[in-house]
Protein backbone atom coordinates (compact mmCIF):
# COMPACT_ATOMS: atom_id res chain seq x y z
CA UNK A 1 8.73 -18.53 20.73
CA UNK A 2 10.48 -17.81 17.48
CA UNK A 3 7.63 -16.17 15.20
CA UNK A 4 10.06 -15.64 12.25
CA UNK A 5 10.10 -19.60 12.23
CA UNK A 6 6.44 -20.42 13.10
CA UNK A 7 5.64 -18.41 10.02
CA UNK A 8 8.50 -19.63 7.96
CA UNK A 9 7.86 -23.49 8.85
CA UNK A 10 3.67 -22.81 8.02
CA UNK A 11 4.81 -20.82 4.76
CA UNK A 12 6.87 -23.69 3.33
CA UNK A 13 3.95 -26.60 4.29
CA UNK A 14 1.11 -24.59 2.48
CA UNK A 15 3.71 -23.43 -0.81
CA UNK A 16 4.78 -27.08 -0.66
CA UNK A 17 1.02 -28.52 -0.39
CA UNK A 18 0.00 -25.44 -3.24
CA UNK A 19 2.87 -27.57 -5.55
CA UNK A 20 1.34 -31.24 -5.05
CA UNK A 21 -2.01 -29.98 -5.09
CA UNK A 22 -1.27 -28.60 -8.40
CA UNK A 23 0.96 -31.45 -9.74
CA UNK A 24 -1.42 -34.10 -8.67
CA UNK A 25 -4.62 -32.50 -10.68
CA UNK A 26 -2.82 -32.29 -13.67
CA UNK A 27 -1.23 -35.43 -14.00
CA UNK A 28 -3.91 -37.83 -12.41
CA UNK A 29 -7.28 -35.73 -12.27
CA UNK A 30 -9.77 -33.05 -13.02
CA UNK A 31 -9.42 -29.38 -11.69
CA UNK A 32 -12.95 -29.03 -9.65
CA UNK A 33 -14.31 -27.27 -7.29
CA UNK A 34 -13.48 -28.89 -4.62
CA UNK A 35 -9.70 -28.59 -5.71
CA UNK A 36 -10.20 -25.14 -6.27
CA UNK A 37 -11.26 -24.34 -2.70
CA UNK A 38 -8.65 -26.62 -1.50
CA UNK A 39 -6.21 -24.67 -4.01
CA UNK A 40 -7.12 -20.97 -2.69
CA UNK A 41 -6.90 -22.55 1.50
CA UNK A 42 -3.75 -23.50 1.04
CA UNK A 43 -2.90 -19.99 -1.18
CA UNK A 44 -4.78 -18.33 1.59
CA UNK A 45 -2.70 -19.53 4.16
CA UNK A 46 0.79 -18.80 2.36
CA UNK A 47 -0.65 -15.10 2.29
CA UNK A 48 -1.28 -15.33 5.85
CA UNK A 49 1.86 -16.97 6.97
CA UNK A 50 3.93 -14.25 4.71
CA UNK A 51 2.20 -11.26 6.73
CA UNK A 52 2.89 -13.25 10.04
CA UNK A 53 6.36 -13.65 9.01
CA UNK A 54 6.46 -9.40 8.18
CA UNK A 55 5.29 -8.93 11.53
CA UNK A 56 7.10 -11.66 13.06
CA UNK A 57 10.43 -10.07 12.06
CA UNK A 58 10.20 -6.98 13.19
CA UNK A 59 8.96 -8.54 16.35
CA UNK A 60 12.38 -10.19 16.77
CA UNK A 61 14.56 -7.46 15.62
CA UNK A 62 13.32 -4.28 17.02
CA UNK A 63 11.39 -6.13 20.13
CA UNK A 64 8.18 -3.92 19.14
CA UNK A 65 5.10 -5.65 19.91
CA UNK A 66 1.54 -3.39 19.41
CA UNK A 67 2.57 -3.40 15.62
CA UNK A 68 3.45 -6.91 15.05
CA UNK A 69 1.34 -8.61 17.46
CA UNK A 70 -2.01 -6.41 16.33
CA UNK A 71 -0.78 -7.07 12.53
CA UNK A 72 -0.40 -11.13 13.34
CA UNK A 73 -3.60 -11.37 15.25
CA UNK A 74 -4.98 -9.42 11.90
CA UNK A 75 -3.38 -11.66 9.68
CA UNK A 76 -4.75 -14.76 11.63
CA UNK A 77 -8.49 -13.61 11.71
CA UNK A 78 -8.31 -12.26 8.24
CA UNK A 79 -7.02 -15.36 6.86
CA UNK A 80 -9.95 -17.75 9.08
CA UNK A 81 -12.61 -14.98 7.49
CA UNK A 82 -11.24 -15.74 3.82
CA UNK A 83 -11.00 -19.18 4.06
CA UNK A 84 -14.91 -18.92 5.98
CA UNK A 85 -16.02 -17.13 2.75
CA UNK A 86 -13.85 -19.99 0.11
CA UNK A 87 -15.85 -22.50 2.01
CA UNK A 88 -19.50 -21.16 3.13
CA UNK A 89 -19.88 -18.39 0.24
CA UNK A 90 -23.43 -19.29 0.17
CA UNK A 91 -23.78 -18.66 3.85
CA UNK A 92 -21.89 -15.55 4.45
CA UNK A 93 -23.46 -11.98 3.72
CA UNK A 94 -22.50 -9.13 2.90
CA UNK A 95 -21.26 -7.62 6.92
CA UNK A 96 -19.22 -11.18 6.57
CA UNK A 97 -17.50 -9.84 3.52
CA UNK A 98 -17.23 -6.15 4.62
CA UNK A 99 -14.96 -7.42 7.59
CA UNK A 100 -13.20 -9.86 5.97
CA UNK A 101 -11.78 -7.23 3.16
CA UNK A 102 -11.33 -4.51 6.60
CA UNK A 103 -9.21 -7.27 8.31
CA UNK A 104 -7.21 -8.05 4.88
CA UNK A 105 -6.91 -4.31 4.42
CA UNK A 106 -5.52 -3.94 7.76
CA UNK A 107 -3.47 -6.97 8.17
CA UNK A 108 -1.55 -5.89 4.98
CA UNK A 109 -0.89 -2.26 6.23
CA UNK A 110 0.59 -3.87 9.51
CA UNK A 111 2.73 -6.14 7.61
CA UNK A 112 4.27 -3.34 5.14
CA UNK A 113 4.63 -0.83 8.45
CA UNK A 114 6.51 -3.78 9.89
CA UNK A 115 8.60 -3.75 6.89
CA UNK A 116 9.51 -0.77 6.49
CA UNK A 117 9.95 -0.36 10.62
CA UNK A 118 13.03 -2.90 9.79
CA UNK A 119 15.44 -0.60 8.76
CA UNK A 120 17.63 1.54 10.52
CA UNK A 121 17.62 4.94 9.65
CA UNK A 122 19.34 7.91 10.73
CA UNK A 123 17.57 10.70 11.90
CA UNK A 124 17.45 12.74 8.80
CA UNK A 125 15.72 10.00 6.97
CA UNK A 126 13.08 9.10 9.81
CA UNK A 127 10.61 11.53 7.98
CA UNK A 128 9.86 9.00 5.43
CA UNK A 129 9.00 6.06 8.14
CA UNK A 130 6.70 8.53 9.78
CA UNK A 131 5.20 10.12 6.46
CA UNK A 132 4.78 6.23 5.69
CA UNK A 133 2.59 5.53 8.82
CA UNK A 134 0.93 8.40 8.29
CA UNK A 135 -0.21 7.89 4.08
CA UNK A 136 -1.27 4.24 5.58
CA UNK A 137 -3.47 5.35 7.99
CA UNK A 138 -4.95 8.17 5.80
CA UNK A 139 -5.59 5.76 3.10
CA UNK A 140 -7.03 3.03 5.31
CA UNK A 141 -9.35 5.30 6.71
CA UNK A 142 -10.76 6.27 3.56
CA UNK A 143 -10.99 2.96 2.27
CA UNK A 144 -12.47 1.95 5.10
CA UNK A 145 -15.37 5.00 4.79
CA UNK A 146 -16.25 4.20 1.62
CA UNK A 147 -16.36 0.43 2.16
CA UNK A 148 -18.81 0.72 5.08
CA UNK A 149 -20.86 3.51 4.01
CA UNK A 150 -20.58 3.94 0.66
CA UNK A 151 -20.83 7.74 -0.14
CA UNK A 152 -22.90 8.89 -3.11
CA UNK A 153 -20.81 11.80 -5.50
CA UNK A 154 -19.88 12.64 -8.33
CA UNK A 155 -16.33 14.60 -7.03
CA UNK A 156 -13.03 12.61 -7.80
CA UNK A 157 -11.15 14.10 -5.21
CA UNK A 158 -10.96 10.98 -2.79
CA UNK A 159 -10.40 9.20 -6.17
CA UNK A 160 -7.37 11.71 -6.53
CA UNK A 161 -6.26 11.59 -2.91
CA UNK A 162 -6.39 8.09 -3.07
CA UNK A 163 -4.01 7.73 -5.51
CA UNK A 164 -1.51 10.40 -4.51
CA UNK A 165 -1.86 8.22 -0.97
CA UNK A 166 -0.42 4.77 -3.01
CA UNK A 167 2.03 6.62 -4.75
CA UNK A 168 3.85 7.90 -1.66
CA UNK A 169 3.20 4.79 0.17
CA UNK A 170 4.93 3.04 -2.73
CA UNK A 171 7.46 5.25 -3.65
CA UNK A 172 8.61 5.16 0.82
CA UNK A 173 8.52 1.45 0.13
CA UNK A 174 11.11 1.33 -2.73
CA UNK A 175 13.10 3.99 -0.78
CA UNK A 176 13.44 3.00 2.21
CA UNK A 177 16.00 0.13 1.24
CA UNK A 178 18.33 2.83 0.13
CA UNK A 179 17.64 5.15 3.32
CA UNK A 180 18.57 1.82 5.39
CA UNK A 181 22.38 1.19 3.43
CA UNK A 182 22.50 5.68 3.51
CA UNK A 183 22.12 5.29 7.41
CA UNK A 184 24.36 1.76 7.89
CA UNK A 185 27.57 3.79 7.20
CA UNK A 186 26.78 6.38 9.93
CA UNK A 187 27.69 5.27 13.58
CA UNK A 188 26.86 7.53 16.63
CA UNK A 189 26.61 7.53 20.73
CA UNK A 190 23.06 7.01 20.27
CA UNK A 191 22.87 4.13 18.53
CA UNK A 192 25.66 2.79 20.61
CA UNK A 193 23.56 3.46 23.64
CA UNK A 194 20.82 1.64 22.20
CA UNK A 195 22.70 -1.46 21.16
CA UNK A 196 24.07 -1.70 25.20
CA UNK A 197 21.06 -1.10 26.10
CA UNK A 198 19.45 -3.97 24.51
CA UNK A 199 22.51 -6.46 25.28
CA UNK A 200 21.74 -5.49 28.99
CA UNK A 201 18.12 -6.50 28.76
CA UNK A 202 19.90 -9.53 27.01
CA UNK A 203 22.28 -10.58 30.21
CA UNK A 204 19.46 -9.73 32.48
CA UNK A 205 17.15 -12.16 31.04
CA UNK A 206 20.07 -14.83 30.70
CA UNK A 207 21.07 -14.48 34.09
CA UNK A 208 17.61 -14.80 35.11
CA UNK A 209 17.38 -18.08 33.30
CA UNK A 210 20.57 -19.07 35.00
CA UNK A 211 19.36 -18.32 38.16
CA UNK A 212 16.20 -20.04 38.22
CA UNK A 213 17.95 -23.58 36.33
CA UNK A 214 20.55 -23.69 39.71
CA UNK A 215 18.15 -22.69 41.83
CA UNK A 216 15.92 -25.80 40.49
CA UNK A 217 19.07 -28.01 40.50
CA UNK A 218 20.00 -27.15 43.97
CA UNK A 219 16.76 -27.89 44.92
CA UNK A 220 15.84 -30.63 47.71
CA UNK A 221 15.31 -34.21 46.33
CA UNK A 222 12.48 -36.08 47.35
């Protein structure tokens, strides 16, 4: 299965069905509320479908999977538990909307790690994926503390931390494009390596394939 695709196809519907939505109430009717909710669902799911498609990517490129697969199934259950709370506001309290802004949190830090776990960089830039992962987690798990438990103070150092967190996160984020054309130029036995290595896992699942369709058309007929 094609994630990159899936995503794609389910980005394009709910941008295109955003568009009519939007035409069609202000040409021919009133902006309610039940065109708003419809409005932010189909918003909701373009956010959804763009961190699928993050994840999805570096699913097909690098062949990780505990990354993109934890930051899809994220994305999927985040985007349910915001379209639960556009829909049932009235019904939902507040553990409801503690988990759905802990599985938007998270689903957004998988799809950036994803990201940035796209390029290819050469060993004297890998510092700034893994300095990257690390300011995520760090940051997560202090928004996450004072989310759930909400810490009385008066000391702005998380405040301060915080913020010297999203500046490095941002500032690996812009960087890392230039890191990625830095590293392209560089070729070496390693890489190499890796690169036969994955066109061998490649052939062995073709031949596989092969194998099994002639072994099904040699097959006794009824």
């Amino acid at each position: 299965m094609d994630l990159r695709k899936l995503f794609l196809y389910i980005l394009i519907a709910s941008v295109a069905t955003c568009a009519l939505l939007g035409i069609g109430v202000l040409l021919f009717g009133e902006f309610g509320e039940f065109e708003s909710k419809v409005l932010a669902t189909t918003f909701t799911i373009t956010c959804t479908s763009i961190l699928g498609l993050a994840c999805g990517a570096y699913f097909e490129a690098k062949g990780a999977r505990h990354l993109p697969f934890t930051g899809i199934a994220l994305s999927i259950a985040a985007g349910m538990m915001v379209i639960g709370v556009i829909w049932f506001h009235e019904r939902t309290g507040y553990i409801y909307a503690k988990s759905t802004v802990t599985a938007t949190m998270l689903a957004a830090t998988c799809g950036l790690l994803s990201l940035i776990s796209l390029a290819d960089l050469d060993r004297k830039f890998i510092w700034s994926r893994n300095l990257a992962f690390a300011a995520s987690i760090v940051l997560d798990g202090i928004l996450l503390w004072l989310l759930w438990f909400q810490p009385e103070g008066d000391s702005d150092v998380v405040t301060r931390t915080i913020g010297v967190l999203s500046i490095i996160i941002a500032s690996i984020t812009v960087v890392t494009p230039v890191f990625h054309k830095l590293s392209s130029g560089e070729t070496n036995a390693a890489k190499i390596d890796a690169e036969i290595a994955k066109l061998k896992d490649r052939i062995a699942v073709l031949e596989a394939k092969k194998a099994e369709l002639e072994s099904t058309a040699d097959g006794p007929a009824d």
